[in-house]
C-alpha atoms as a PDB file:
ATOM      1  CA  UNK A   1       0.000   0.000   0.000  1.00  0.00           C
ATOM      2  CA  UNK A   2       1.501   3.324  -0.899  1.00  0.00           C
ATOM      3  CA  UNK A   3       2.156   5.578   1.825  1.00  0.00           C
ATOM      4  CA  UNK A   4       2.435   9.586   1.416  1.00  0.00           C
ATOM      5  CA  UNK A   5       4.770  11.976   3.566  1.00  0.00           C
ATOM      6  CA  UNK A   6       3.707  15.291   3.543  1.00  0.00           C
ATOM      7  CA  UNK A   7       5.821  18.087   5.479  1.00  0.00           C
ATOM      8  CA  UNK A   8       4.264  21.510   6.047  1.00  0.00           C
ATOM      9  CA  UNK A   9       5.903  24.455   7.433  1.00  0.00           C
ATOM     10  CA  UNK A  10       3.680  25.607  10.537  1.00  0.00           C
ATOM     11  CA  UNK A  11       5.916  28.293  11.975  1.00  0.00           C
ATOM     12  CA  UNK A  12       8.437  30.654  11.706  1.00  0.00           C
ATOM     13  CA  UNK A  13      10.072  33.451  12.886  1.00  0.00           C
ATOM     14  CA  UNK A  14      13.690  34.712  12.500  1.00  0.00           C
ATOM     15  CA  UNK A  15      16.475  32.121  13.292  1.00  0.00           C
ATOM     16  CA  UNK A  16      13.686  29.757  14.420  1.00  0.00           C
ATOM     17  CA  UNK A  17      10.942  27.350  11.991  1.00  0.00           C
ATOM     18  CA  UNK A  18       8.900  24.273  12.958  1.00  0.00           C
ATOM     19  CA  UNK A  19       7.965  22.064  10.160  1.00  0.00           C
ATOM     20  CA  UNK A  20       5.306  18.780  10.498  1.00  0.00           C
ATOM     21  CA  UNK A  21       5.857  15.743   8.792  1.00  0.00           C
ATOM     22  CA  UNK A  22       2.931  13.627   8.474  1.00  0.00           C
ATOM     23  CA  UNK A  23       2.153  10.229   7.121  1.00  0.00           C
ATOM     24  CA  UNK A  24      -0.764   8.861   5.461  1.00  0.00           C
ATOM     25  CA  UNK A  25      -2.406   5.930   3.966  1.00  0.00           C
ATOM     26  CA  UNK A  26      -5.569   5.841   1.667  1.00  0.00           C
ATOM     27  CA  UNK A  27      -6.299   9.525   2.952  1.00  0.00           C
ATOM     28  CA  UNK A  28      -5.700   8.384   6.517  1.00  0.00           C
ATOM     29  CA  UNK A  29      -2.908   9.823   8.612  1.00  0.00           C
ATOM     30  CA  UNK A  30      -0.828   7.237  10.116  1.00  0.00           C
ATOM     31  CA  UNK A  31       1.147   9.930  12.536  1.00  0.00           C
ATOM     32  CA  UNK A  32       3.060  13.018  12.352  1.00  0.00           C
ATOM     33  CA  UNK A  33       5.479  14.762  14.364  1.00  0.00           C
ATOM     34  CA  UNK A  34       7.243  18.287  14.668  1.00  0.00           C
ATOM     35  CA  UNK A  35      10.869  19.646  13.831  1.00  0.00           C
ATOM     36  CA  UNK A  36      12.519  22.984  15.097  1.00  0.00           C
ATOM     37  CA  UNK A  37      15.629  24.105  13.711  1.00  0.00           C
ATOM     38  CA  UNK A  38      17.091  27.562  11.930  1.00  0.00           C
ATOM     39  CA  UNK A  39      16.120  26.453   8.755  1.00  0.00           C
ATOM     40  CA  UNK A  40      13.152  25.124   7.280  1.00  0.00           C
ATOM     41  CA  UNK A  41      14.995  22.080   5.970  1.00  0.00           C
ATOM     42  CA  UNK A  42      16.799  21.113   9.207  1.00  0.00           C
ATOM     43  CA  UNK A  43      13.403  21.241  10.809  1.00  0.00           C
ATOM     44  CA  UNK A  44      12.093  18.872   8.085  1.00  0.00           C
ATOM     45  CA  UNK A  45      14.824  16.643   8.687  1.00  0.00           C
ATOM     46  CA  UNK A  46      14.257  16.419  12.543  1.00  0.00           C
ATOM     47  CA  UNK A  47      10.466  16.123  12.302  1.00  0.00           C
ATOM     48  CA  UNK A  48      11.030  13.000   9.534  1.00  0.00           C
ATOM     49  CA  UNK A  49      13.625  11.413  12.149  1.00  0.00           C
ATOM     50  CA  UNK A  50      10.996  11.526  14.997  1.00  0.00           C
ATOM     51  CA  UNK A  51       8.117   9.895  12.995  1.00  0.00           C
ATOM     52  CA  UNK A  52      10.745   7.068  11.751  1.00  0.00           C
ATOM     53  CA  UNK A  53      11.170   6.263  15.610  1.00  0.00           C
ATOM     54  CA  UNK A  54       8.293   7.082  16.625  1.00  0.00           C
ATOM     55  CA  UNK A  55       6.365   4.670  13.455  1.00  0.00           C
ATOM     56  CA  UNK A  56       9.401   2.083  13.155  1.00  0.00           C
ATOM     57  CA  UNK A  57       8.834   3.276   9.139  1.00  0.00           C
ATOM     58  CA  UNK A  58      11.746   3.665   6.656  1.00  0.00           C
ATOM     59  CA  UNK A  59      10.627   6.999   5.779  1.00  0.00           C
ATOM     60  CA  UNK A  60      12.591   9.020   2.826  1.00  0.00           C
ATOM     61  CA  UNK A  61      12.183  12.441   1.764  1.00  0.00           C
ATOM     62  CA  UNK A  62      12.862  12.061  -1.905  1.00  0.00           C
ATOM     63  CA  UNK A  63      14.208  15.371  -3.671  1.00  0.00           C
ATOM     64  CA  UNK A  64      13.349  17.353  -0.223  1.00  0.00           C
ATOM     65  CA  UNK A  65      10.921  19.934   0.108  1.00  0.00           C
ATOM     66  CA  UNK A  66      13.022  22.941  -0.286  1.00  0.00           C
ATOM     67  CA  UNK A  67      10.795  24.816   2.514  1.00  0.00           C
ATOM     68  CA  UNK A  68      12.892  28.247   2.271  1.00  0.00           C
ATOM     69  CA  UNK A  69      12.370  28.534  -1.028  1.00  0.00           C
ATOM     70  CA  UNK A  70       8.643  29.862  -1.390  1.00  0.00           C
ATOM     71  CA  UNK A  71       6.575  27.192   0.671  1.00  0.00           C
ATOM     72  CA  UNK A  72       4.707  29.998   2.755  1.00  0.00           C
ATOM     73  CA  UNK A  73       3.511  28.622   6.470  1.00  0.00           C
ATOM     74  CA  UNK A  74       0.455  25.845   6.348  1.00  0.00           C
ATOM     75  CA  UNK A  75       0.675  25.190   3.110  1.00  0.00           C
ATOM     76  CA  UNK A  76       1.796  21.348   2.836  1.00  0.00           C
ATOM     77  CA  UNK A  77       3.987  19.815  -0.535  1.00  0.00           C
ATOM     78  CA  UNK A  78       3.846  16.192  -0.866  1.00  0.00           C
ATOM     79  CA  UNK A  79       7.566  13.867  -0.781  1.00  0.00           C
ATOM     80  CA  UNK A  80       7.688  11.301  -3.004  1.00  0.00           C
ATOM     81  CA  UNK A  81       7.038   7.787  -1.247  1.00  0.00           C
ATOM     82  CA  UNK A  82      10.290   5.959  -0.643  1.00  0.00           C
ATOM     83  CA  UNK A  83      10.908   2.766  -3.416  1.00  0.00           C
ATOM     84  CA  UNK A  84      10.642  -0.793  -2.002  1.00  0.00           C
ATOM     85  CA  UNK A  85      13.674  -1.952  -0.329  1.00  0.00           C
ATOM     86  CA  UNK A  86      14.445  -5.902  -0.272  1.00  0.00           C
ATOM     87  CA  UNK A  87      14.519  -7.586   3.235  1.00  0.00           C
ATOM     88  CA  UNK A  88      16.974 -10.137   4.022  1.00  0.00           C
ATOM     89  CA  UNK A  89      15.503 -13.205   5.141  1.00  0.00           C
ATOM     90  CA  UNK A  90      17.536 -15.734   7.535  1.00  0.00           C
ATOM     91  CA  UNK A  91      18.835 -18.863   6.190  1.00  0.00           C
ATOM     92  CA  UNK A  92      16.992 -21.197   8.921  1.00  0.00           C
ATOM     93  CA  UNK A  93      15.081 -18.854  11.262  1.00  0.00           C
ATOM     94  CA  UNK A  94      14.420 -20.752  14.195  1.00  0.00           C
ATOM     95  CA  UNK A  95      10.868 -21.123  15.443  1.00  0.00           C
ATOM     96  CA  UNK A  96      10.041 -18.875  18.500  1.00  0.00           C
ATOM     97  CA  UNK A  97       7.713 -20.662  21.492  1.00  0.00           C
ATOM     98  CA  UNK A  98       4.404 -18.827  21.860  1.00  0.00           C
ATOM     99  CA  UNK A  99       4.329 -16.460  25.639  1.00  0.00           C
ATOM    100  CA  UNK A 100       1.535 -16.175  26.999  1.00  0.00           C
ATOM    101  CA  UNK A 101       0.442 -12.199  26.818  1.00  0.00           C
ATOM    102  CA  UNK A 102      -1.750 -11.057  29.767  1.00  0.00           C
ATOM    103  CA  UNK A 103      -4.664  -9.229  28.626  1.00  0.00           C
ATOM    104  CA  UNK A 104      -4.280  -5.175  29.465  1.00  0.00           C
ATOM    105  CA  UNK A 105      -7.188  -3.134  29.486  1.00  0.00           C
ATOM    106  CA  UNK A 106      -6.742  -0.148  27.250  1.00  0.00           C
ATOM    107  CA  UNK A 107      -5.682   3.104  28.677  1.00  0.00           C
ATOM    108  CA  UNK A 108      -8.904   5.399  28.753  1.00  0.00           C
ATOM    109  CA  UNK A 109      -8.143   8.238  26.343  1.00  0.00           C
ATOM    110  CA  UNK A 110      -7.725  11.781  27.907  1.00  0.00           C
ATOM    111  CA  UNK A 111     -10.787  13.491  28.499  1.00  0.00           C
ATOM    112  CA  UNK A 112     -10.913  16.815  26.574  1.00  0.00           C
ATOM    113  CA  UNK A 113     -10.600  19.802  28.208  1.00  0.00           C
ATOM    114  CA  UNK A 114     -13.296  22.765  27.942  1.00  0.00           C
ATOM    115  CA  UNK A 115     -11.764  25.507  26.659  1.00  0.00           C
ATOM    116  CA  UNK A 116     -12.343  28.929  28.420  1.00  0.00           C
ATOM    117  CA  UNK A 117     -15.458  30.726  27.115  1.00  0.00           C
ATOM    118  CA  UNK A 118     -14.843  33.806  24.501  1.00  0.00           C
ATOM    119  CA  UNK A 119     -15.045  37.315  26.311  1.00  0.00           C
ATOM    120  CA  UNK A 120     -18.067  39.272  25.191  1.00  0.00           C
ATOM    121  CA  UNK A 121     -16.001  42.653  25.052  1.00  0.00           C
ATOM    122  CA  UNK A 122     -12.943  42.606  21.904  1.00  0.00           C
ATOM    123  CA  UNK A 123     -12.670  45.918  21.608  1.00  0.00           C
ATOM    124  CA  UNK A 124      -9.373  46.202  23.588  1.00  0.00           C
ATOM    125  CA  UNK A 125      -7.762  43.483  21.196  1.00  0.00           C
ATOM    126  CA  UNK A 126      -9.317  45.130  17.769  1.00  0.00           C
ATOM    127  CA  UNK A 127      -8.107  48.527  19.125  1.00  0.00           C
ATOM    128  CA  UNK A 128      -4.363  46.969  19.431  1.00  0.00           C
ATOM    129  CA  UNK A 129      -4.526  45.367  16.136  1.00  0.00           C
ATOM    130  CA  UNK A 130      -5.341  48.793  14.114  1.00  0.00           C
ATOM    131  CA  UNK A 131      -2.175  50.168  16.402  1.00  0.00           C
ATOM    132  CA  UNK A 132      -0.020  47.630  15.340  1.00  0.00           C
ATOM    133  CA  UNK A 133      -1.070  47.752  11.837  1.00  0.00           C
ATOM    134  CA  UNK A 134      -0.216  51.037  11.878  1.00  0.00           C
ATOM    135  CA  UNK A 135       3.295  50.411  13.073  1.00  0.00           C
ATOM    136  CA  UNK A 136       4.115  47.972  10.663  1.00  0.00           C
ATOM    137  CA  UNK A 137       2.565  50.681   7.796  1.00  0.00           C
ATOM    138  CA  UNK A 138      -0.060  48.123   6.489  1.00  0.00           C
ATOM    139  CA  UNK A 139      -2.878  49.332   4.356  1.00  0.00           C
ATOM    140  CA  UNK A 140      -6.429  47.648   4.090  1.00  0.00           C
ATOM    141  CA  UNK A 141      -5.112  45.862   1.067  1.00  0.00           C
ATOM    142  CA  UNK A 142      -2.064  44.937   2.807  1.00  0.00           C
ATOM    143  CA  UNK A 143      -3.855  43.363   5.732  1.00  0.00           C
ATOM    144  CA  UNK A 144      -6.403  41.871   3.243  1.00  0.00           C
ATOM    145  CA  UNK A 145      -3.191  40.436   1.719  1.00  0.00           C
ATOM    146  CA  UNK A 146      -2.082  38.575   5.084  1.00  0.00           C
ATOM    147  CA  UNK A 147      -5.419  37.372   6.429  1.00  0.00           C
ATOM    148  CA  UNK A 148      -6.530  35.310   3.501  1.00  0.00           C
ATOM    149  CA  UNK A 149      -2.900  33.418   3.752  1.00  0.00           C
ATOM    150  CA  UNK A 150      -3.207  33.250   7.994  1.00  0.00           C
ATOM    151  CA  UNK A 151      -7.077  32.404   7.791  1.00  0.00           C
ATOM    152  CA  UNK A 152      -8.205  31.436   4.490  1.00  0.00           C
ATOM    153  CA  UNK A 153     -10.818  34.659   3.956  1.00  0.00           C
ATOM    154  CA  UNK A 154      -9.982  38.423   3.316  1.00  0.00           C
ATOM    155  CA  UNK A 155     -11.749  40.358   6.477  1.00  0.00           C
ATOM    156  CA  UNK A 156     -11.229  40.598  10.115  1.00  0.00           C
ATOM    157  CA  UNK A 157     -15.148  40.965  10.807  1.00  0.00           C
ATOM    158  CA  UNK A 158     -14.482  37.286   9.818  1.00  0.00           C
ATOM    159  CA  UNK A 159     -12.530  36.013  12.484  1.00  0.00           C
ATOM    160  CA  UNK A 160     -15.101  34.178  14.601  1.00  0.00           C
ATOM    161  CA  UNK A 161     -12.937  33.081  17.409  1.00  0.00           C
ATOM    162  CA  UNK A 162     -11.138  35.156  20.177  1.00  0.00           C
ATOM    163  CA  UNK A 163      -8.502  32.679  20.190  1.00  0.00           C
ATOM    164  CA  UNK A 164      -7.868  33.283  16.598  1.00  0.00           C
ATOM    165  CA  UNK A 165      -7.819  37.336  16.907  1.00  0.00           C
ATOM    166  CA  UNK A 166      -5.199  36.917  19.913  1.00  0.00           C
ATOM    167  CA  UNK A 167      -3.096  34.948  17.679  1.00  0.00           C
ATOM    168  CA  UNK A 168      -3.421  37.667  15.017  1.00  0.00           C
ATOM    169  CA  UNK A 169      -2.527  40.055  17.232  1.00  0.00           C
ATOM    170  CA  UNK A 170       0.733  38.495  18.926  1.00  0.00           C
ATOM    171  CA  UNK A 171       2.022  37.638  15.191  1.00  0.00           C
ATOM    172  CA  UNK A 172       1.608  41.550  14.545  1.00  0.00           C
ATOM    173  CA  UNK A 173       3.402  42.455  17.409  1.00  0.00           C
ATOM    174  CA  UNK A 174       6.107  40.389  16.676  1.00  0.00           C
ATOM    175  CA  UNK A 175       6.654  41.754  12.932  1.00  0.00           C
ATOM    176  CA  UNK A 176       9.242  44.098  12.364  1.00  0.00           C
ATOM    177  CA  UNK A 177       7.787  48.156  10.073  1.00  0.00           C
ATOM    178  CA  UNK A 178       7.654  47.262   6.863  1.00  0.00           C
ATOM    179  CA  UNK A 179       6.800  43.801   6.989  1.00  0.00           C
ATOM    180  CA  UNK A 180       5.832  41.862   3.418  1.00  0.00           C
ATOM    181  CA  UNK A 181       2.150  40.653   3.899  1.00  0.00           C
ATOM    182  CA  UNK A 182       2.823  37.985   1.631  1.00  0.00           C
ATOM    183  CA  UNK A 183       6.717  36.600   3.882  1.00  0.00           C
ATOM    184  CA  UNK A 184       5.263  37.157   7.132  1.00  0.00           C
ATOM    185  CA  UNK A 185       4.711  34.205   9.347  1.00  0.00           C
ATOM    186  CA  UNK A 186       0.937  33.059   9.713  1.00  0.00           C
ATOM    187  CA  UNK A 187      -0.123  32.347  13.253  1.00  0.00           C
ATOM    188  CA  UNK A 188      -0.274  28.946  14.477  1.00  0.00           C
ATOM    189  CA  UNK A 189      -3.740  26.797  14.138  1.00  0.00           C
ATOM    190  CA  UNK A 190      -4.869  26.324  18.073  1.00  0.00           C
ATOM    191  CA  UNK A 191      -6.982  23.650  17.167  1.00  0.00           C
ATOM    192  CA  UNK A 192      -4.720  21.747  14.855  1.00  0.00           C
ATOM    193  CA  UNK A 193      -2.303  22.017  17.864  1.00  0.00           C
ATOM    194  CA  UNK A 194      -4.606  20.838  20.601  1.00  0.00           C
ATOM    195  CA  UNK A 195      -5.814  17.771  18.293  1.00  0.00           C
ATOM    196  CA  UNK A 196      -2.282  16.606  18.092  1.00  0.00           C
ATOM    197  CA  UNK A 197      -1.896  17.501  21.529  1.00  0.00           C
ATOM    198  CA  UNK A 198      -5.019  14.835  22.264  1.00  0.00           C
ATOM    199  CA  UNK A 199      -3.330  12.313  20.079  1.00  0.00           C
ATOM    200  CA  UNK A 200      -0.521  12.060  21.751  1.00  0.00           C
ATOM    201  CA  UNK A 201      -1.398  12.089  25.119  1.00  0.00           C
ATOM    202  CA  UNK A 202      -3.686   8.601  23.953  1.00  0.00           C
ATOM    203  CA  UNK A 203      -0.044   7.712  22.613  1.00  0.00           C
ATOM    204  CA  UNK A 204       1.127   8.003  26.016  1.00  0.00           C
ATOM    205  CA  UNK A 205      -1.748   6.285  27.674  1.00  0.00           C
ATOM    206  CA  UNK A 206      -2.298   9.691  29.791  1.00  0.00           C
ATOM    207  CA  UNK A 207      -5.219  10.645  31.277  1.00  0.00           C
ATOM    208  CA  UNK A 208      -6.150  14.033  32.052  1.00  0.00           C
ATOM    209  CA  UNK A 209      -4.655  13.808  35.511  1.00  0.00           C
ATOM    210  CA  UNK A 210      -1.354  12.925  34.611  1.00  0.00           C
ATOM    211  CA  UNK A 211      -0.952  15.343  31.436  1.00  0.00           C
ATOM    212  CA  UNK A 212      -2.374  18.607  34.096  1.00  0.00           C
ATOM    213  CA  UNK A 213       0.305  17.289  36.217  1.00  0.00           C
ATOM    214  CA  UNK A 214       3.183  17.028  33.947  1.00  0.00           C
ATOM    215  CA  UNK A 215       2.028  20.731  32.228  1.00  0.00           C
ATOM    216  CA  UNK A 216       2.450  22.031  36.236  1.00  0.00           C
ATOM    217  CA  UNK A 217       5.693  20.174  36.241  1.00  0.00           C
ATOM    218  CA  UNK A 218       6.762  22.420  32.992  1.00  0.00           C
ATOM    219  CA  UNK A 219       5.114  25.502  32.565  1.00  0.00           C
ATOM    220  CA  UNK A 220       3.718  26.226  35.799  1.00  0.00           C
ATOM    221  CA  UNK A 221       0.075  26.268  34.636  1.00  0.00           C
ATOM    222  CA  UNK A 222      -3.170  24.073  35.184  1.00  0.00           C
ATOM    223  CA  UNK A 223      -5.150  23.597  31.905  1.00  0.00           C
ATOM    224  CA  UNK A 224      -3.799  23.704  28.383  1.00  0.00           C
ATOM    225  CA  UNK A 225      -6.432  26.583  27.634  1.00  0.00           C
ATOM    226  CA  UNK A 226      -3.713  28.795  29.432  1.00  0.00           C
ATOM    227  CA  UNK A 227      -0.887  27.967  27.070  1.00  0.00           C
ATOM    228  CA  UNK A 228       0.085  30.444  24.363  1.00  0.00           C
ATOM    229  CA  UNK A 229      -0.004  29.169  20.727  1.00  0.00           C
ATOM    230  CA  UNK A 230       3.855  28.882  20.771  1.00  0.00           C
ATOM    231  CA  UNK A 231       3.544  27.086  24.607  1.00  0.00           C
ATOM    232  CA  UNK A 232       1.040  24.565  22.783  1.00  0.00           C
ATOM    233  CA  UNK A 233       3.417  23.686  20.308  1.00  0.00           C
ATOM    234  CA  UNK A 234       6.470  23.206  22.916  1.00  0.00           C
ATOM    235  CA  UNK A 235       4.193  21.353  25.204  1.00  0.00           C
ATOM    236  CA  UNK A 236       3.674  18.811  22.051  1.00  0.00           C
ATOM    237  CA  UNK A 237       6.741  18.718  21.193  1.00  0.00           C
ATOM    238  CA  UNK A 238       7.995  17.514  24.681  1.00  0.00           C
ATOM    239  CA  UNK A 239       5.518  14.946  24.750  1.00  0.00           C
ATOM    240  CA  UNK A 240       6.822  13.527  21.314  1.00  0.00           C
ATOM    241  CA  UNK A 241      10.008  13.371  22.537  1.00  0.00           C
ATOM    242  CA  UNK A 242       8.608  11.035  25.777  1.00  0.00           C
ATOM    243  CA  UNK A 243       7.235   8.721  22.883  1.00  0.00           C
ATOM    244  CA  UNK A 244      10.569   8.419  20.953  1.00  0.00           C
ATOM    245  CA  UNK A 245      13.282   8.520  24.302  1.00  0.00           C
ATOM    246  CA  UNK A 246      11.080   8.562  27.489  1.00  0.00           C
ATOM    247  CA  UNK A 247      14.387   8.323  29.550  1.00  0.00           C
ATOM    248  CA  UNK A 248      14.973  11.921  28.214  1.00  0.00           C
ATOM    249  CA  UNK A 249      12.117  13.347  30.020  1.00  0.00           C
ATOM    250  CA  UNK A 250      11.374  13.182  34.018  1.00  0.00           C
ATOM    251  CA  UNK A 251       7.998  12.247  33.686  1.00  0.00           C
ATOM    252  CA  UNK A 252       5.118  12.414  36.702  1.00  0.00           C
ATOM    253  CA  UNK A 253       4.734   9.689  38.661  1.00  0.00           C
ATOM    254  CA  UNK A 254       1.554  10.638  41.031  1.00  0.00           C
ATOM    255  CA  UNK A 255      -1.692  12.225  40.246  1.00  0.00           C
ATOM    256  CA  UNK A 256      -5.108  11.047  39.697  1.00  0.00           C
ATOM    257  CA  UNK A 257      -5.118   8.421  37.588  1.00  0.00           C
ATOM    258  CA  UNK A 258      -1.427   8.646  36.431  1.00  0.00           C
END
C-alpha cells in the first residue's frame, strides 16, 4: 500500500521554523510529528527522524521539500514515497515458542478539556490590532493580503474566534515596520495544535490527571487553555520526545489516575 509523507511548514520566525511531517495511507494519517531548527529544511529533517522512531517506518524524503524557497507557512507539498527496499531473510530462522500475553485493558483516552469561554467585550484586542497595523505601515489591502494566507478569507469581521484574533494580534506584534504581507509568518492553528496535543497524550496512555500534572511540572500552569499558541506547540513537542526517548524526560509519577 503506498504511503504519502507530507511536510508543512507551521511556523516561523527569525532564526527559528517548525515544520510537520505527516504520514498517510488511503487519505488516513498514520502519525506526524514536529521539527525545530534555523532552517526550514533542518526542521524537516528532525520532524522525519521523529516519525521514523516514533512509526518504526523507513521513511525518505525524496528530492526534499526545499521549505525556504517559497513554501509559505500551512501550506503542505507532498515527498515522493520511498521505493521498495528488499529484506533479508535468515537462512533457517528458528521457530520462536508462543508467551503467553496477559490481557491489558486499554488506557482510557484523555478526556478533553473545555476551553475557556470567549469574552463578550474585543474591543481592547481590535483597538491593538489597528495600532499595530499602523506600526508595521499596512494598508487595508495589505492586511487583506495577510489574512486570507493566515485564515483562508480576506476580512477581520471574519474572524469568529477570540482565540484566533489573539493569535493575530501576537504575530503583529512580533513583525518588524515594513513587513511583506505575503513573507510574514501566519499564526499557528490552536486547534490543529490541541488535536495533536489529544493524540498524543492517547499515545502516552495519559489521562487528564497525569498530562495537568506534567504541564504544572513544565510551565507552571493548570489547563492547556492557558498555554500560548507557541507554549502549545512546545508542550507537544515535549511529549513527542517522551514517545521516541522517554528516559529523556522526568515524567510524573503521582496524580489522579497517572
Amino acid at each position: 500500500m503506498v504511503m504519502e509523507v507530507v511536510a508543512r511548514l507551521v511556523h516561523a520566525e527569525p532564526g527559528a521554523r517548525v515544520v510537520e511531517v505527516s504520514v498517510r495511507r488511503q487519505g488516513q494519517t498514520l502519525g506526524s510529528a514536529l521539527g525545530e531548527a534555523a532552517t526550514a529544511e533542518e526542521a524537516e529533517e528532525r520532524a522525519l527522524e521523529r516519525l521514523r522512531q516514533r512509526l518504526g517506518l523507513d521513511l525518505d524524503l525524496g528530492e526534499g521539500l526545499g521549505l525556504d524557497a517559497g513554501v509559505q507557512p500551512g501550506q503542505p507539498r507532498p515527498v515522493r514515497p520511498p521505493s521498495p527496499r528488499p529484506v533479508a531473510r535468515p537462512e533457517a530462522p528458528e521457530p520462536a515458542a508462543p508467551e503467553p500475553v496477559a490481557s491489558q485493558p486499554a488506557a482510557p483516552r484523555p478526556a478533553p478539556e473545555e476551553p475557556a469561554p470567549d469574552p463578550e467585550d474585543w474591543s481592547g484586542e481590535l483597538a491593538q490590532i489597528d495600532l499595530q497595523l499602523r506600526r508595521i505601515g499596512w494598508q487595508r489591502d495589505q492586511e487583506t493580503t495577510y489574512l486570507q494566507r493566515a485564515f483562508g478569507h480576506p476580512s477581520r469581521a471574519r474572524i469568529t474566534t477570540f482565540a484566533n484574533l489573539m493569535a493575530y494580534l501576537q504575530v503583529l506584534q512580533g513583525l518588524a515596520s515594513g513587513s511583506d504581507p505575503t513573507q510574514a509568518p501566519v499564526p499557528l492553528r490552536r486547534p490543529e495544535l490541541l488535536g495533536q496535543c489529544d493524540q498524543l497524550l492517547a499515545q502516552l496512555g495519559w489521562d487528564a490527571g497525569r498530562g495537568r500534572l506534567f504541564l504544572e511540572q513544565h510551565f507552571a500552569l493548570a489547563s492547556r487553555q492557558q498555554l500560548s499558541d507557541s507554549q502549545l506547540l512546545q508542550f507537544n513537542m515535549l511529549l513527542e520526545e517522551i514517545l521516541i526517548n522517554p528516559t529523556t524526560v522526568v515524567l510524573p509519577s503521582t496524580g489522579a489516575g497517572g
